[in-house]
C-alpha atoms as a PDB file:
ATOM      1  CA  UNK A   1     -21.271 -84.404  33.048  1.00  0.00           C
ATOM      2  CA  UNK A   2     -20.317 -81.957  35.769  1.00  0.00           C
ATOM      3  CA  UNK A   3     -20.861 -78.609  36.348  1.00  0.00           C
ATOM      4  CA  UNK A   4     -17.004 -78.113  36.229  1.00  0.00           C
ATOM      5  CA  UNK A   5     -16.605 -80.428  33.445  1.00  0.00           C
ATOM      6  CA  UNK A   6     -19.365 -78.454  31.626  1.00  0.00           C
ATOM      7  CA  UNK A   7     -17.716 -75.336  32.186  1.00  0.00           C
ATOM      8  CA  UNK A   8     -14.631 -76.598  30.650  1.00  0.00           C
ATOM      9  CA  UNK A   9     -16.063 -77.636  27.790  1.00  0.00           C
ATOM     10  CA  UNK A  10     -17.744 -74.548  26.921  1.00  0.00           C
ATOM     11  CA  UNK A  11     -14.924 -72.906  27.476  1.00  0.00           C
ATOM     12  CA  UNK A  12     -12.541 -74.777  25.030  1.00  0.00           C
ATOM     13  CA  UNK A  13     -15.488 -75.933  22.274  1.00  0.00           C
ATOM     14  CA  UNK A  14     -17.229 -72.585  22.297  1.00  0.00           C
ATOM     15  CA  UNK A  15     -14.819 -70.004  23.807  1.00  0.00           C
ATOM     16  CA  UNK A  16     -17.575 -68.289  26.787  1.00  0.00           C
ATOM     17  CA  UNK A  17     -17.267 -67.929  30.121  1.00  0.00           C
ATOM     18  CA  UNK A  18     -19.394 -68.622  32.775  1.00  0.00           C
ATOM     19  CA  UNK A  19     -21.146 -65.413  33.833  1.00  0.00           C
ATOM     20  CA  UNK A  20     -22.078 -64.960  37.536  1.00  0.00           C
ATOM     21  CA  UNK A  21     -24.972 -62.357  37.409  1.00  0.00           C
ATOM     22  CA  UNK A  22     -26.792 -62.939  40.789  1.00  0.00           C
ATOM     23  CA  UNK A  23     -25.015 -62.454  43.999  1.00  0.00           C
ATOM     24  CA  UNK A  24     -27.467 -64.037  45.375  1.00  0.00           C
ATOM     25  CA  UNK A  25     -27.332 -67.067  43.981  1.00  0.00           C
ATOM     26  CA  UNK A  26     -23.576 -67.404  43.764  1.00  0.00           C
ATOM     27  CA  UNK A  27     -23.927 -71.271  41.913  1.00  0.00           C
ATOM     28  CA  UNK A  28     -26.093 -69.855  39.161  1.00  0.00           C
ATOM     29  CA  UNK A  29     -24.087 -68.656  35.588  1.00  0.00           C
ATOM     30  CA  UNK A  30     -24.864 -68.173  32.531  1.00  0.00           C
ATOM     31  CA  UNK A  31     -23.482 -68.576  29.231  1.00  0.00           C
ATOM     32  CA  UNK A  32     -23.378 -66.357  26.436  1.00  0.00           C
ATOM     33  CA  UNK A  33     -22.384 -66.070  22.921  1.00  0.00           C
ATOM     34  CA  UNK A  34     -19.661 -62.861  22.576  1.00  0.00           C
ATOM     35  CA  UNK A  35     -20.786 -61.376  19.395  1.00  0.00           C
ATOM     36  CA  UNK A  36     -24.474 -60.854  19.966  1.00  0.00           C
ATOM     37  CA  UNK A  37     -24.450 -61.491  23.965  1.00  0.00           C
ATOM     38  CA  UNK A  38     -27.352 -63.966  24.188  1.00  0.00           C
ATOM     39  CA  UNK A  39     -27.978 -66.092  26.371  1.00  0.00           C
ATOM     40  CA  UNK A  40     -27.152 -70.157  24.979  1.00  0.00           C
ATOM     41  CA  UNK A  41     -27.671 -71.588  28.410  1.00  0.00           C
ATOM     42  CA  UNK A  42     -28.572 -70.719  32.014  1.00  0.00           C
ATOM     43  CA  UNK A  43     -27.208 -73.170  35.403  1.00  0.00           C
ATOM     44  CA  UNK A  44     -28.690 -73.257  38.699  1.00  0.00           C
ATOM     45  CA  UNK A  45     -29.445 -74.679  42.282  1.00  0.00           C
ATOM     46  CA  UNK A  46     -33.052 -76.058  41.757  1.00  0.00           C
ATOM     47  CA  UNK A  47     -34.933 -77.269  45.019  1.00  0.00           C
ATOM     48  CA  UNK A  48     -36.240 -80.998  43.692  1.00  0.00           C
ATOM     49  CA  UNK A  49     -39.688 -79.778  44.496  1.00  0.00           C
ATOM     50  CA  UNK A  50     -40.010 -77.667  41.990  1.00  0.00           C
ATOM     51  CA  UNK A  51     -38.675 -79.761  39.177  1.00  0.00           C
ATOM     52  CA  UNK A  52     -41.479 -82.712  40.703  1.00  0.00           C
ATOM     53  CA  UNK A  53     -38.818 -85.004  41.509  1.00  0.00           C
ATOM     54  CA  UNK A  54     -38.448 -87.157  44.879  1.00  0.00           C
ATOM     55  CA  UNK A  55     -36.554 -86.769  47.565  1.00  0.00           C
ATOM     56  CA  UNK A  56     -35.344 -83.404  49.231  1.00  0.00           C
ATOM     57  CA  UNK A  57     -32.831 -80.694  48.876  1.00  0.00           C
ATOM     58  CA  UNK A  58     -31.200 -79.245  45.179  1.00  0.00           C
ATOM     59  CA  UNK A  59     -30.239 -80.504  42.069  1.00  0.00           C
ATOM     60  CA  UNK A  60     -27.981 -78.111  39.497  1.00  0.00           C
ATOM     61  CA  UNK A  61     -29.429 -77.954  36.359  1.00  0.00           C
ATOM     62  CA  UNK A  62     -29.154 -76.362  33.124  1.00  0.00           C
ATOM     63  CA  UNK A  63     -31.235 -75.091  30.694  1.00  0.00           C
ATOM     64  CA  UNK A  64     -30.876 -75.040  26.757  1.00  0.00           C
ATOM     65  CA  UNK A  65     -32.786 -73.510  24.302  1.00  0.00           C
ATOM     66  CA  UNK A  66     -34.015 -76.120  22.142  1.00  0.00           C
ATOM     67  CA  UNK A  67     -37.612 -75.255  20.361  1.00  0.00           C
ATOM     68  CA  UNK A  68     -40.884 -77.182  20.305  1.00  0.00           C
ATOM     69  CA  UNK A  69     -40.146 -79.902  18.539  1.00  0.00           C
ATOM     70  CA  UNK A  70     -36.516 -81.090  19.507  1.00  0.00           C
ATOM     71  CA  UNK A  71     -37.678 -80.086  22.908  1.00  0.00           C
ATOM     72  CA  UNK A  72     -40.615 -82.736  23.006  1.00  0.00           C
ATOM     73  CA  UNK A  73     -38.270 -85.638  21.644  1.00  0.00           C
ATOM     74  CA  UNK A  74     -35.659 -84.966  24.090  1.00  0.00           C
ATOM     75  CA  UNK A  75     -38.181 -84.963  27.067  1.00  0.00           C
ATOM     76  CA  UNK A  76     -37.976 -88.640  27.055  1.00  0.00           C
ATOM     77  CA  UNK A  77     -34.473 -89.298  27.814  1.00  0.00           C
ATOM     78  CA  UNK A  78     -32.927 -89.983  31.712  1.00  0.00           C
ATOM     79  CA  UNK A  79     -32.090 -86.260  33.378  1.00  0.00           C
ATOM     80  CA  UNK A  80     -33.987 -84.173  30.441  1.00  0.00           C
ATOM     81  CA  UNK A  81     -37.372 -82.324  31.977  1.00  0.00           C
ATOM     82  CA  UNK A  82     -39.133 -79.588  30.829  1.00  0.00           C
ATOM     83  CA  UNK A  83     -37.545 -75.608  31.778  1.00  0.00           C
ATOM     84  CA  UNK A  84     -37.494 -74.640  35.017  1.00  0.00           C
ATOM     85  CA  UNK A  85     -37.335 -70.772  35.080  1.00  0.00           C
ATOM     86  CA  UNK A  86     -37.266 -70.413  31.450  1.00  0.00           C
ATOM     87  CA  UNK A  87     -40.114 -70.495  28.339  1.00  0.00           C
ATOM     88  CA  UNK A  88     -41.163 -74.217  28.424  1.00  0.00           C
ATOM     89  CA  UNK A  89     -41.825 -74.205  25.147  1.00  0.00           C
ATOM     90  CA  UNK A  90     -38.427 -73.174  23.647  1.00  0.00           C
ATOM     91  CA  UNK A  91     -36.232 -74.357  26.794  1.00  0.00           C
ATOM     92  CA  UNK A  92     -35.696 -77.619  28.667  1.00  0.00           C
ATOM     93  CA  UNK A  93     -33.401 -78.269  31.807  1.00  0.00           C
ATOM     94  CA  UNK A  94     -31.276 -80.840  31.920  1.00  0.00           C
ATOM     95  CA  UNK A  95     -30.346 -82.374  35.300  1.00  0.00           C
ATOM     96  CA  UNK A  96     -25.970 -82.251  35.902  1.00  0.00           C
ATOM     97  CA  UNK A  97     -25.742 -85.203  38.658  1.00  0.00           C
ATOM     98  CA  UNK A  98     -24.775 -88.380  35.944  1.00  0.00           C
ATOM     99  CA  UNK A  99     -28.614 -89.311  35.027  1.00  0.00           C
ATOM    100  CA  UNK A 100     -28.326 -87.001  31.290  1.00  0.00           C
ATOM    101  CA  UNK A 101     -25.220 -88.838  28.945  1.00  0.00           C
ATOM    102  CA  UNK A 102     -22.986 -86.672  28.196  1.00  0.00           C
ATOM    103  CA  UNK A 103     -23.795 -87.153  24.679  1.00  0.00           C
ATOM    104  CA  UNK A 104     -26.792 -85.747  24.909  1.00  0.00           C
ATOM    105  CA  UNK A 105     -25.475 -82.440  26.654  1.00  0.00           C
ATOM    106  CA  UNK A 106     -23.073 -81.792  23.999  1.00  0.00           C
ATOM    107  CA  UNK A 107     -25.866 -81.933  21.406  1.00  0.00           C
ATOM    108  CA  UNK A 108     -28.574 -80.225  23.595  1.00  0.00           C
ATOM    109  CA  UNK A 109     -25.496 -77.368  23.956  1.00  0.00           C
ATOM    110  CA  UNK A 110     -24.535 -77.308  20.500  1.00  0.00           C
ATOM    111  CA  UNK A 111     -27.941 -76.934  19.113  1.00  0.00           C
ATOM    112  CA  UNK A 112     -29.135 -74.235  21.500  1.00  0.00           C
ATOM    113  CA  UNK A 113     -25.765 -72.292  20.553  1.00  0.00           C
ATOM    114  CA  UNK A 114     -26.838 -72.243  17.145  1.00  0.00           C
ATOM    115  CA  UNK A 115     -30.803 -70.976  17.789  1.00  0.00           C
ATOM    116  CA  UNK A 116     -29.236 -68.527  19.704  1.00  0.00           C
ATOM    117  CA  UNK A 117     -25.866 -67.202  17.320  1.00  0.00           C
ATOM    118  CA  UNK A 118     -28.639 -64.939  15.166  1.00  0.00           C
ATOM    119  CA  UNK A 119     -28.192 -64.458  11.711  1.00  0.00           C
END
């Protein structure tokens, strides 16, 4: 999946908008439920370094709430690592460049929507 194709996505299955907060990082959005205006995901520019993987330059990534325990069984898949930016213990970022299935982005999206609706 693509950032564009994620965007579109969340814009038809979960009716939110990207949000552009930081000027200067004009790449980075994030998305947000209307009703209680949490955060359900965050996207970003990350430099490879800091996400330990080879090579140079930036991957986009984005981050889901997940929890502990879906967290650690999703670790294992292509393109899932833990948060960058965000509580690695309730977060992980996914990698948008084709090595994640799309599959698993649509769950990873739908289930931090849900920890992050509130009651």
């Amino acid at each position: 999946m693509t950032k564009d194709e994620l965007i579109a996505y969340v814009q038809k299955d979960y009716n939110a908008e990207p949000e552009y907060l930081w000027q200067a990082y004009p790449n980075a959005f994030i998305l947000r439920h209307q009703s209680n205006r949490k955060w359900f995901a965050v996207a970003m520019d990350v430099q490879r370094s800091k996400l330990h993987l080879p090579g140079e330059g930036v991957v986009f990534v984005v981050d889901f709430k997940c929890g502990p325990l879906l967290g650690g069984s999703y670790l294992g898949k292509p393109g899932v690592l833990p948060a960058y930016h965000m509580n690695k213990t309730h977060w992980i970022s996914v990698l948008l460049n084709g090595s994640c299935d799309d599959e698993t982005i649509r769950e990873l999206l739908m289930i931090s929507y849900d920890l992050t609706k509130g009651k």
